[in-house]
Protein backbone atom coordinates (compact mmCIF):
# COMPACT_ATOMS: atom_id res chain seq x y z
CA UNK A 1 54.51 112.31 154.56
CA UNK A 2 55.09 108.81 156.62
CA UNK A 3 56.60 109.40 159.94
CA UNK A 4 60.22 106.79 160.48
CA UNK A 5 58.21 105.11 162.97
CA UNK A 6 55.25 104.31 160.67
CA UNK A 7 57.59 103.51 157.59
CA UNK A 8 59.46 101.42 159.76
CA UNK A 9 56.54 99.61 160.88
CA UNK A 10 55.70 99.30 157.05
CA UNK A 11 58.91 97.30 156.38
CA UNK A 12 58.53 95.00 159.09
CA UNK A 13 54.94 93.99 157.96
CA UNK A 14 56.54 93.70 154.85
CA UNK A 15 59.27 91.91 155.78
CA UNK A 16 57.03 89.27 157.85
CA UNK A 17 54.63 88.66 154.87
CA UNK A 18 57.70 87.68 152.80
CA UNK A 19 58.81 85.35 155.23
CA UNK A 20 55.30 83.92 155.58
CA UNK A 21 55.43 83.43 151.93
CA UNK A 22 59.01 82.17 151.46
CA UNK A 23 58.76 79.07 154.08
CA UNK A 24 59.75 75.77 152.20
CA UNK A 25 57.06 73.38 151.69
CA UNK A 26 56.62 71.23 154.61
CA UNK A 27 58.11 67.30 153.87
CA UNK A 28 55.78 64.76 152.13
CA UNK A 29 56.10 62.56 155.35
CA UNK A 30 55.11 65.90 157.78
CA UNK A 31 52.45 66.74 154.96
CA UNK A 32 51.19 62.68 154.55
CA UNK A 33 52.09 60.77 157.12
CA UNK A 34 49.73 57.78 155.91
CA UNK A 35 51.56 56.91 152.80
CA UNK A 36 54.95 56.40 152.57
CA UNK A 37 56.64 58.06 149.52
CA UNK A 38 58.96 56.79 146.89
CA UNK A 39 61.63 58.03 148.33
CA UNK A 40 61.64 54.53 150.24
CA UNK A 41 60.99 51.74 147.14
CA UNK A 42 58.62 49.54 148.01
CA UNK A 43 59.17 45.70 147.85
CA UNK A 44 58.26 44.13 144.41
CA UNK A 45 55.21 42.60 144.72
CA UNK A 46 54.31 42.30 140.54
CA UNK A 47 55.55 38.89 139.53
CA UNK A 48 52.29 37.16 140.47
CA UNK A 49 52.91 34.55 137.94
CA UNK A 50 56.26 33.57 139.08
CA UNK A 51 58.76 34.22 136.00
CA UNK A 52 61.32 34.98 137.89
CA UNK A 53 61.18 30.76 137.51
CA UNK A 54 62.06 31.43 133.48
CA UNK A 55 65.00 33.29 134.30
CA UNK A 56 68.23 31.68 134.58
CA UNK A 57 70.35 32.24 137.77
CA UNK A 58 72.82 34.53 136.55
CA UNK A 59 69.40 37.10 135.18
CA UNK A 60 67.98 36.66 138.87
CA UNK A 61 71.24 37.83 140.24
CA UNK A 62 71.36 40.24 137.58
CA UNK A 63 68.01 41.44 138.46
CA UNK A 64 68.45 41.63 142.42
CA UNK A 65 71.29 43.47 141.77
CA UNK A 66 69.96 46.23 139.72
CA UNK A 67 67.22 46.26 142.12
CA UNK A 68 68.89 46.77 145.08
CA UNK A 69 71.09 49.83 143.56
CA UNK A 70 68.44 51.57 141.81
CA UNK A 71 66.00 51.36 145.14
CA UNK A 72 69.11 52.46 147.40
CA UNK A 73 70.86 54.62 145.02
CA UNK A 74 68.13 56.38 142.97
CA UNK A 75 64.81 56.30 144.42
CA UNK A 76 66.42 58.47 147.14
CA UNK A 77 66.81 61.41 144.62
CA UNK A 78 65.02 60.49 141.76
CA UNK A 79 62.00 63.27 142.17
CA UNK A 80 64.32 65.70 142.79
CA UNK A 81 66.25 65.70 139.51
CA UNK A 82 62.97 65.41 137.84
CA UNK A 83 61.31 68.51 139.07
CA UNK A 84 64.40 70.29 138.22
CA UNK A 85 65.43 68.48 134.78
CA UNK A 86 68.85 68.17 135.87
CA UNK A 87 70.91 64.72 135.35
CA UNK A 88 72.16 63.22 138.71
CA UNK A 89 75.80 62.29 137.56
CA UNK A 90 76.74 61.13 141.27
CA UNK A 91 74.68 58.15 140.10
CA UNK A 92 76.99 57.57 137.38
CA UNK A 93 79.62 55.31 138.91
CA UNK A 94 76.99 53.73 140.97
CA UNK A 95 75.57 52.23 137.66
CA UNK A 96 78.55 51.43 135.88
CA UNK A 97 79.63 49.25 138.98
CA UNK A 98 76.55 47.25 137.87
CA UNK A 99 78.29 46.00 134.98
CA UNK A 100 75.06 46.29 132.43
CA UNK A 101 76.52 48.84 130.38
CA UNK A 102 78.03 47.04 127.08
CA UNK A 103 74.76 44.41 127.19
CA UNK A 104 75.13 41.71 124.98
CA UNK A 105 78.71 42.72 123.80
CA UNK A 106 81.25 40.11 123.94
CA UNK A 107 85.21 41.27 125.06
CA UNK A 108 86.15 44.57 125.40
CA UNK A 109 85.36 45.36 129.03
CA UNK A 110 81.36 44.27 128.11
CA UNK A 111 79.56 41.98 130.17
CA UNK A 112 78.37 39.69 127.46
CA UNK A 113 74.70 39.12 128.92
CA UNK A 114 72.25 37.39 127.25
CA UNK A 115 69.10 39.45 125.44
CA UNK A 116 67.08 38.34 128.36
CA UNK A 117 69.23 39.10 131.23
CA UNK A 118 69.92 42.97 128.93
CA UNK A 119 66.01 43.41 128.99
CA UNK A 120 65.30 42.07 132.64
CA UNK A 121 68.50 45.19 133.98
CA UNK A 122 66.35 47.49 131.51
CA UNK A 123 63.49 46.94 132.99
CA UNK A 124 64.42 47.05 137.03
CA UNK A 125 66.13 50.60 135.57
CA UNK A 126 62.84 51.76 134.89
CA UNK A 127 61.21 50.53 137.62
CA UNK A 128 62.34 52.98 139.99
CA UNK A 129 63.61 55.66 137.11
CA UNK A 130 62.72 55.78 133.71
CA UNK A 131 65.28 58.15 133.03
CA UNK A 132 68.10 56.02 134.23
CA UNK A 133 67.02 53.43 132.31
CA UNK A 134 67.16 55.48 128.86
CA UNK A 135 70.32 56.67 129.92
CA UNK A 136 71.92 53.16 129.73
CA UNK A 137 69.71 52.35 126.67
CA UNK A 138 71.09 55.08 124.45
CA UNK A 139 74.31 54.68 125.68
CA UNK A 140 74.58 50.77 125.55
CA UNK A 141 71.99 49.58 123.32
CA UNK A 142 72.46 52.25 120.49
CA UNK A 143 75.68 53.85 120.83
CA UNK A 144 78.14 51.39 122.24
CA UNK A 145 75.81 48.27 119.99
CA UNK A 146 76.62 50.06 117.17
CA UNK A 147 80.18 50.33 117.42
CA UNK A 148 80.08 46.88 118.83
CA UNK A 149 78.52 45.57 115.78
CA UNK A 150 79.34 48.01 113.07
CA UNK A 151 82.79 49.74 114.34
CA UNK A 152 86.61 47.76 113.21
CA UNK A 153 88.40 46.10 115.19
CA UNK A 154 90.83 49.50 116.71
CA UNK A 155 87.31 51.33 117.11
CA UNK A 156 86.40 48.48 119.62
CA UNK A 157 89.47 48.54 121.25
CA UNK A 158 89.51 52.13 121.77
CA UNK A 159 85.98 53.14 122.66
CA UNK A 160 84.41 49.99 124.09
CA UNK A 161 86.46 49.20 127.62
CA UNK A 162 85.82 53.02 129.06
CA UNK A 163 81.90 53.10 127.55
CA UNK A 164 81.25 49.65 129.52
CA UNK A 165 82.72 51.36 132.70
CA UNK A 166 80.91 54.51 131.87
CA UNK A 167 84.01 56.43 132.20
CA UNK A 168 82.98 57.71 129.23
CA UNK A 169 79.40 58.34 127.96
CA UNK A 170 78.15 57.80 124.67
CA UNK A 171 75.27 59.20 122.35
CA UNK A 172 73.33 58.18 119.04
CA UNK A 173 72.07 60.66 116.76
CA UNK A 174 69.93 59.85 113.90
CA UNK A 175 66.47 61.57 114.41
CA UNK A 176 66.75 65.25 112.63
CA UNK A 177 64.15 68.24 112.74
CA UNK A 178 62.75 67.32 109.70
CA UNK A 179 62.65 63.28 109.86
CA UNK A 180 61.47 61.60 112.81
CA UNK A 181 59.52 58.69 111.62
CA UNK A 182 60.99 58.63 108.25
CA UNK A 183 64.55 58.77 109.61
CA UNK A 184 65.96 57.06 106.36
CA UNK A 185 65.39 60.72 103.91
CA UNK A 186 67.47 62.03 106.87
CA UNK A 187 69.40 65.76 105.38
CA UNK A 188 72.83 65.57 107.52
CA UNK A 189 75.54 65.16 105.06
CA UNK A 190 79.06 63.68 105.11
CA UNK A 191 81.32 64.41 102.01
CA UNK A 192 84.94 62.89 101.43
CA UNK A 193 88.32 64.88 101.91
CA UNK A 194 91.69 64.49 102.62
CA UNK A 195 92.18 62.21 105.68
CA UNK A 196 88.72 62.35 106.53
CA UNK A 197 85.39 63.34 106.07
CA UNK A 198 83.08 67.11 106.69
CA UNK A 199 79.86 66.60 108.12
CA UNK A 200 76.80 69.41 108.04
CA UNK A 201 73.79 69.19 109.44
CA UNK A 202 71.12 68.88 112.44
CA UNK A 203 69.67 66.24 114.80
CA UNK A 204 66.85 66.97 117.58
CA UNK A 205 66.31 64.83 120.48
CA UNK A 206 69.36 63.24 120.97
CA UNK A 207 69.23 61.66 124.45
CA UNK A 208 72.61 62.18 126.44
CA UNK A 209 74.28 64.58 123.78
CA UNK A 210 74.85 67.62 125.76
CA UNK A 211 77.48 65.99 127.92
CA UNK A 212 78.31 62.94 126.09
CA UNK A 213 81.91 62.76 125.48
CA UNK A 214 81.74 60.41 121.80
CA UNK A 215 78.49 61.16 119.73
CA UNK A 216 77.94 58.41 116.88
CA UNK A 217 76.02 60.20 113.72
CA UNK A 218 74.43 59.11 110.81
CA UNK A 219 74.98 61.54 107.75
CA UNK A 220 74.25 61.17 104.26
CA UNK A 221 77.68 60.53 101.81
CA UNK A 222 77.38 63.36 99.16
CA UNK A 223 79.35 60.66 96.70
CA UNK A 224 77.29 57.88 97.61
CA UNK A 225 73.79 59.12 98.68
CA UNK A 226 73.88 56.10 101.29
CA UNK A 227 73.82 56.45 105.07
CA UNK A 228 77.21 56.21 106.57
CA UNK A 229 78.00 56.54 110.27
CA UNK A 230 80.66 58.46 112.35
CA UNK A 231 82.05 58.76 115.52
CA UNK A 232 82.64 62.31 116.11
CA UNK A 233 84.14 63.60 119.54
CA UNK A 234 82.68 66.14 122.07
CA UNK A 235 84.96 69.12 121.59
CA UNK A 236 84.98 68.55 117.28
CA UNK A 237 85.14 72.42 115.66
CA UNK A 238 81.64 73.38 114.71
CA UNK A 239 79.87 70.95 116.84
CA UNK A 240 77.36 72.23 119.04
CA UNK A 241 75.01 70.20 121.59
CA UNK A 242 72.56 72.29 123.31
CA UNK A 243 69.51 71.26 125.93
CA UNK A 244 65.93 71.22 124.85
CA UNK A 245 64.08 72.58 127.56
CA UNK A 246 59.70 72.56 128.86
CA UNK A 247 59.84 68.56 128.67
CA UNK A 248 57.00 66.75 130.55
CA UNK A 249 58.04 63.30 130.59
CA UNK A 250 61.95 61.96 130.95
CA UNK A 251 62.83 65.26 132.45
CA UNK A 252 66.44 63.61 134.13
CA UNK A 253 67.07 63.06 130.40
CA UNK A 254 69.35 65.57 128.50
CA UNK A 255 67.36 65.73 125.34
CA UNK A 256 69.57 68.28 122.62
CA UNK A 257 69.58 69.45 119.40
CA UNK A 258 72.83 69.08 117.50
CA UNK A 259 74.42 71.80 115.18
CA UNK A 260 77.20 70.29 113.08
CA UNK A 261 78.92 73.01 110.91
CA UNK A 262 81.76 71.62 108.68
CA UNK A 263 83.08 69.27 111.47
CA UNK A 264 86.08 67.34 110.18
CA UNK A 265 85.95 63.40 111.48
CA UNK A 266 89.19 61.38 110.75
CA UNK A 267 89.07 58.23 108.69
CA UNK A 268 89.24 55.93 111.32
CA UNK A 269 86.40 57.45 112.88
CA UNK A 270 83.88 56.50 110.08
CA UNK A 271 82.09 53.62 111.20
CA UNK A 272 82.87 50.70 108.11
CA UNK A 273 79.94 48.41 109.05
CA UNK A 274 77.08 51.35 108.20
CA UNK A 275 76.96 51.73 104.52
CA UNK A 276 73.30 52.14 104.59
CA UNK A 277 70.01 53.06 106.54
CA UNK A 278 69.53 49.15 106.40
CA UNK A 279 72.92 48.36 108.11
CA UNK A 280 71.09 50.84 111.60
CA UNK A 281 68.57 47.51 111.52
CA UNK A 282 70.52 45.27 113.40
CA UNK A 283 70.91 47.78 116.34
CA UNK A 284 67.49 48.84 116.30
CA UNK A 285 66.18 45.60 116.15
CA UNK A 286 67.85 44.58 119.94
CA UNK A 287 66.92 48.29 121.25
CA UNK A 288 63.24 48.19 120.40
CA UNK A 289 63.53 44.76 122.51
CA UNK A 290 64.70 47.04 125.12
CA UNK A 291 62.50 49.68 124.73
CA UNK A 292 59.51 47.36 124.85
CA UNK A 293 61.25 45.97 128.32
CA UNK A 294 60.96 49.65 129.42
CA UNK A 295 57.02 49.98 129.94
CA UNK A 296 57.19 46.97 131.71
CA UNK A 297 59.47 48.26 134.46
CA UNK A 298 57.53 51.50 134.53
CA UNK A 299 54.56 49.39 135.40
CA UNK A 300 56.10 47.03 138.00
CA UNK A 301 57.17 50.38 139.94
CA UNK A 302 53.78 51.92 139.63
CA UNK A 303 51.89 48.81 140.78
CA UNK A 304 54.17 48.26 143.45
CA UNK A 305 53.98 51.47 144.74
CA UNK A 306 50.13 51.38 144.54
CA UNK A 307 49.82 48.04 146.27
CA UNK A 308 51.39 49.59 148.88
CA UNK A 309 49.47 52.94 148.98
CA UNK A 310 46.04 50.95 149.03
CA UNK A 311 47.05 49.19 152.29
CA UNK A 312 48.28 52.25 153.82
CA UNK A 313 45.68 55.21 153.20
CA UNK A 314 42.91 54.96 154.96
CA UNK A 315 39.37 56.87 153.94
CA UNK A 316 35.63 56.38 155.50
CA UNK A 317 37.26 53.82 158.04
CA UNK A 318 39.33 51.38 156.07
CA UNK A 319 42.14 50.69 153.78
CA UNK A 320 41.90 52.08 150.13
CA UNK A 321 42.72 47.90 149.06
CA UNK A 322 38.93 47.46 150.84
CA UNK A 323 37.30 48.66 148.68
CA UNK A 324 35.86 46.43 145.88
CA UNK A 325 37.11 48.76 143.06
CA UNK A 326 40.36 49.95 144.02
CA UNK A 327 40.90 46.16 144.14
CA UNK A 328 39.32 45.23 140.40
CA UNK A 329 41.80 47.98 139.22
CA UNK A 330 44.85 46.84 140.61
CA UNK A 331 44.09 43.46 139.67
CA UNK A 332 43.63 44.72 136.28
CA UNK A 333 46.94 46.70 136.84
CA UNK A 334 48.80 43.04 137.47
CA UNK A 335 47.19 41.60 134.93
CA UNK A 336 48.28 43.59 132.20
CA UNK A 337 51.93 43.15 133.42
CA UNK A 338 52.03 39.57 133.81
CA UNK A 339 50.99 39.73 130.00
CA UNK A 340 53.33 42.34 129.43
CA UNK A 341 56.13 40.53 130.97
CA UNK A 342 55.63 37.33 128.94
CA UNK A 343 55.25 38.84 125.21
CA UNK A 344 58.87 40.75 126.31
CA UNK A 345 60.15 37.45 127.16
CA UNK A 346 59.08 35.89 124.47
CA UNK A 347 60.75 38.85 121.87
CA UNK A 348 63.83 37.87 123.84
CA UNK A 349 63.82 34.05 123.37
CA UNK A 350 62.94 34.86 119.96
CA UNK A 351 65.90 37.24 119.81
CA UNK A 352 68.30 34.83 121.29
CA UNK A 353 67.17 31.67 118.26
CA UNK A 354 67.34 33.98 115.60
CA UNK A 355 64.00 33.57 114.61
CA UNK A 356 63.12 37.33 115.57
CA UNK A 357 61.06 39.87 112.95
CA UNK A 358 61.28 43.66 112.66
CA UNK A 359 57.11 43.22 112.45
CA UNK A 360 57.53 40.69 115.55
CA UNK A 361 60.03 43.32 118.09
CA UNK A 362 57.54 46.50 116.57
CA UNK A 363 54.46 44.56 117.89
CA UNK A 364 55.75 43.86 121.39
CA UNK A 365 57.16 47.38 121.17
CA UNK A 366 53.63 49.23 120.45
CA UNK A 367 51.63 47.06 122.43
CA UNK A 368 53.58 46.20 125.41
CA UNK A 369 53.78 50.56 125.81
CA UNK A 370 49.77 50.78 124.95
CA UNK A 371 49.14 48.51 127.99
CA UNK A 372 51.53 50.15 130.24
CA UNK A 373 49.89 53.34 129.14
CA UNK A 374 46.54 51.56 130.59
CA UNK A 375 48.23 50.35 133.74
CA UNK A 376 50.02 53.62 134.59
CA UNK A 377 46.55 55.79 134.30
CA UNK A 378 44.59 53.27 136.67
CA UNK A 379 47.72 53.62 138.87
CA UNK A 380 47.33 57.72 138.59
CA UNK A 381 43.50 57.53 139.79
CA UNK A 382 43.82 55.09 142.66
CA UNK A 383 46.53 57.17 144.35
CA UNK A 384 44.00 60.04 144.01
CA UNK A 385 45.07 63.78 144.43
CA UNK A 386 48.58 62.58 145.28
CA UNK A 387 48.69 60.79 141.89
CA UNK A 388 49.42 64.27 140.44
CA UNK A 389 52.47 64.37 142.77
CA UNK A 390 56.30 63.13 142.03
CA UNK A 391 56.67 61.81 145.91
CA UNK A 392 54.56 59.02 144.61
CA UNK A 393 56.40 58.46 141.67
CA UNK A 394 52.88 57.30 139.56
CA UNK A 395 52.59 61.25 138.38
CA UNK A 396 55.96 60.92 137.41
CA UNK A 397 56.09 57.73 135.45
CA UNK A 398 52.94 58.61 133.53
CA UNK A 399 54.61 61.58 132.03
CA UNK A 400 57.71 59.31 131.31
CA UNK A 401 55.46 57.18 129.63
CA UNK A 402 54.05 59.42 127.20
CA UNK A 403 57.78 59.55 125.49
CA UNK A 404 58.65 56.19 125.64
CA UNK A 405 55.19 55.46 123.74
CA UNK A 406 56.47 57.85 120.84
CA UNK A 407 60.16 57.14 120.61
CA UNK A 408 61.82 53.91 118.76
CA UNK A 409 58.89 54.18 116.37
CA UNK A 410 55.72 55.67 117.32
CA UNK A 411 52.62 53.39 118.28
CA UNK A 412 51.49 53.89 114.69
CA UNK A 413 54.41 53.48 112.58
CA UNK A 414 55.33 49.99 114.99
CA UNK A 415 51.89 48.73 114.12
CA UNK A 416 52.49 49.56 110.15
CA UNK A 417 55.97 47.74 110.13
CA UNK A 418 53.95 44.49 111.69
CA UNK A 419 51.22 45.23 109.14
CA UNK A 420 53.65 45.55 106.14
CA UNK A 421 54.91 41.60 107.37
CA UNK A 422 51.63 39.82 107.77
CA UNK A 423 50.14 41.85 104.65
CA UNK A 424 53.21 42.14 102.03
CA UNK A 425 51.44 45.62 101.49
CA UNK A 426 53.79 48.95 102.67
CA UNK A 427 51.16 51.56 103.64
CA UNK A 428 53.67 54.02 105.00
CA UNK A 429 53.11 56.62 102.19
CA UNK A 430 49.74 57.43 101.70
CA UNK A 431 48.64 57.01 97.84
CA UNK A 432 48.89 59.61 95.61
CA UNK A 433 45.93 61.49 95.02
CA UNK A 434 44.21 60.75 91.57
CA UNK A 435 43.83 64.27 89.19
CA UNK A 436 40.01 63.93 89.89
CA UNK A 437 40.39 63.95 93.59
CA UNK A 438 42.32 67.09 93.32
CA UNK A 439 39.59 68.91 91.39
C-alpha cells in the first residue's frame, strides 16, 4: 500500500509529464527562422513574360485589387482553416467588397466584367487560397450564371442583387452518388403538382451547400424525362445538407451530400431557361474557363512562394537558388505558367468572339491542370521537408490540386470531349462486347 507522500509524488510526476506533453507547438517563425511562411504573401514574381501588358486597365486594377485583399485578408488565416476544414466566414464581406461575385452578369447588382477580367480575379483567388477561389466559382460562375442566364426576369430581380453582395450565398447541385462523369442519366426527380413541383433525390459533393442559403438543382421531370432546374431554399421540408468529412485537398470547402425527400418548390422557383441537360452547357462552358484559370493561380502562389524560399534557406553555405538544379526546376516551374497563362487567355479571347468550343475550353481545362500538377510537385521537392507543411502553403496547394484536376470533368473525360470534336467519333461508352468475346 502507497504511502500519501509517495502517491502524491506519483501525481505530480504525472502531472509534469502531461504538461511536457501538452505544450503547443512552438511558431513556424521560432521553429524556422530562415524562411518566411505564407502567412506573409510573397510579392508576385511569375509574370516573366509580361501579360499583365494584354490586360486592359480595368483587369490590372481588377487584379491588384484581388491581390492585395486575398494577401492581407486571407493568407493571414488561410492554413488555419485548412488544417481544421472549417470555412472562414469573417472573410465573407471582405470578398464581396471586391465586387467579383456576379462575373460577367450584366444589371442586377453584378459587376459586368469581361471573361478575361472573371478569369484573371479567379485566378489571384487561388493564388493565395484555392478554396476561396471555388467558393466564388460555385457561387458566381455556376449558381448565380445560371440564374443569370437561365432564371426570368422576377428570379433575377430577386436573387441576383444580394448573391453579387454575398449577402446571400448560393450553391449548384448536379453531380449525384451515382453519376459523376455521366451527370446527364442523373436519378433526382421533379414531378408536377398543384402550384409547384416535388423533388426526390440525392447529390454528393456539392461545394457550399451546407450553409448556402438558395441551392439551384437539377432533377429529372417525371412527365418529361428532360432535365429541369430549381431553385429550392435552405430551410425547404425534407431538405437536408450535411458535410462530407476526411478530405485531403480543398479542405476550407464545405463539400455535402444532399437528401431531398418530397421537397415542394413553387412555380416561380423552377428555372424556365433549363429544359434539358444541354441548356447546363452554356454555364459550364464559362466555368470550365474558370476552372482552367484556377491551376494557374495555384501555380503563381507556389512559384512565388518558392522563389522566395530558394533565396532565403541557406544549406552547405549558400542560398538554395545557388544551386544549379533548384534553379533548372524553378525555371521549369515559370515556364510552364507562362504557357499556362497564355492558353487561359487565349480560351478567354476566344470566349469573348464567340468562336469558343466545348472540345476547345475541355482542352485548356485538362491540360492547363496537368501542368500545374507538374509545377506544384517540383514546387513540393524544392521546399524540401517543409514542402509537407501548410506554413508554406506548397503542401497545401498540391492537395488542392488533386480536386481541381478531377472536378468540371475529369482529365480523361476533358480530353474525350476534345477528341469527340477533332475526330466526329464519341468514345465515351466503351463498345459493346461481341457474343464471342463473352465466351
Amino acid at each position: 500500500m502507497k504511502v500519501p507522500a509517495a502517491r502524491a509524488q506519483e501525481d505530480m510526476n504525472k502531472e509534469a509529464k502531461s504538461a511536457y506533453f501538452d505544450l503547443p507547438a512552438l511558431d513556424v517563425s521560432v521553429a524556422f527562422p530562415q524562411a518566411t511562411p505564407a502567412t506573409v504573401f510573397p510579392p508576385s514574381v511569375s509574370d516573366y513574360y509580361q501579360f499583365d501588358d494584354l490586360l486592359t486597365a480595368e483587369e490590372q486594377a481588377l487584379r491588384k485589387r484581388v491581390r492585395e485583399c486575398m494577401e492581407k485578408e486571407v493568407a493571414p488565416i488561410m492554413a488555419k482553416y485548412w488544417e481544421k476544414a472549417e470555412f472562414p466566414f469573417e472573410v465573407v464581406p471582405k470578398l464581396g467588397a471586391l465586387r467579383v461575385a456576379g462575373g460577367s452578369i450584366k444589371g442586377y447588382g453584378c459587376p459586368n466584367l469581361s471573361i478575361t477580367a472573371n478569369a484573371i480575379a479567379t485566378a489571384e483567388l487561388a493564388r493565395v487560397d484555392a478554396s476561396c477561389s471555388t467558393f466564388i466559382l460555385v457561387h458566381s460562375s455556376l449558381a448565380m450564371l445560371t440564374i443569370g442566364l437561365c432564371g426570368s426576369e422576377a428570379q433575377k430581380q430577386k436573387y441576383l442583387p444580394s448573391l453579387a453582395e454575398l449577402k446571400t450565398i448560393a450553391c449548384w447541385a448536379l453531380t449525384e452518388p451515382d453519376y459523376g462523369s455521366d451527370a446527364s442519366a442523373l436519378r433526382t426527380t421533379a414531378r408536377k403538382v398543384e402550384g409547384g413541383w416535388i423533388l426526390d433525390g440525392q447529390k454528393r459533393w456539392i461545394g457550399n451547400s451546407t450553409f448556402a442559403d438558395i441551392l439551384v438543382i437539377f432533377a429529372r421531370n417525371t412527365a418529361t424525362n428532360q432535365i429541369n432546374g430549381f431553385i429550392v431554399k435552405k430551410d425547404a421540408p425534407g431538405l437536408q445538407a450535411t458535410k462530407i468529412e476526411n478530405k485531403i485537398g480543398l479542405r476550407i470547402v464545405q463539400n455535402g451530400d444532399i437528401l431531398l425527400e418530397k421537397v415542394f418548390v413553387p412555380d416561380e422557383d423552377r428555372l424556365s431557361g433549363v429544359n434539358s441537360f444541354q441548356d447546363t452547357s452554356k454555364v459550364l462552358a464559362v466555368s470550365r474557363v474558370m476552372v482552367a484559370w484556377q491551376p494557374i493561380g495555384i501555380s503563381m502562389g507556389v512559384y512565388d512562394i518558392c522563389h522566395r524560399y530558394l533565396k532565403e534557406r541557406k544549406q552547405f553555405g549558400s542560398p538554395l537558388a545557388a544551386f544549379q538544379i533548384n534553379q533548372q526546376k524553378l525555371v521549369r516551374m515559370l515556364s510552364n505558367i507562362q504557357a499556362m497563362f497564355l492558353v487561359g487567355w487565349r480560351l478567354c479571347k476566344l470566349y469573348e468572339s464567340g468562336k469558343m468550343t466545348p472540345g476547345q475550353a475541355s482542352m485548356g481545362k485538362s491540360w492547363i491542370s496537368l501542368k500545374a500538377r507538374e509545377t506544384v510537385s517540383l514546387g513540393r521537392e524544392l521546399l524540401g521537408g517543409n514542402g509537407i507543411l501548410t506554413d508554406f502553403l506548397v503542401a497545401k496547394a498540391f492537395c488542392d490540386l488533386e480536386p481541381i484536376y478531377t472536378y468540371e470533368g475529369t482529365y480523361d473525360i476533358n480530353t474525350l470531349v476534345t477528341g469527340r470534336e477533332i475526330t466526329g467519333i464519341a468514345s465515351f461508352r466503351p463498345a459493346a462486347l461481341s457474343n464471342r468475346s463473352r465466351l
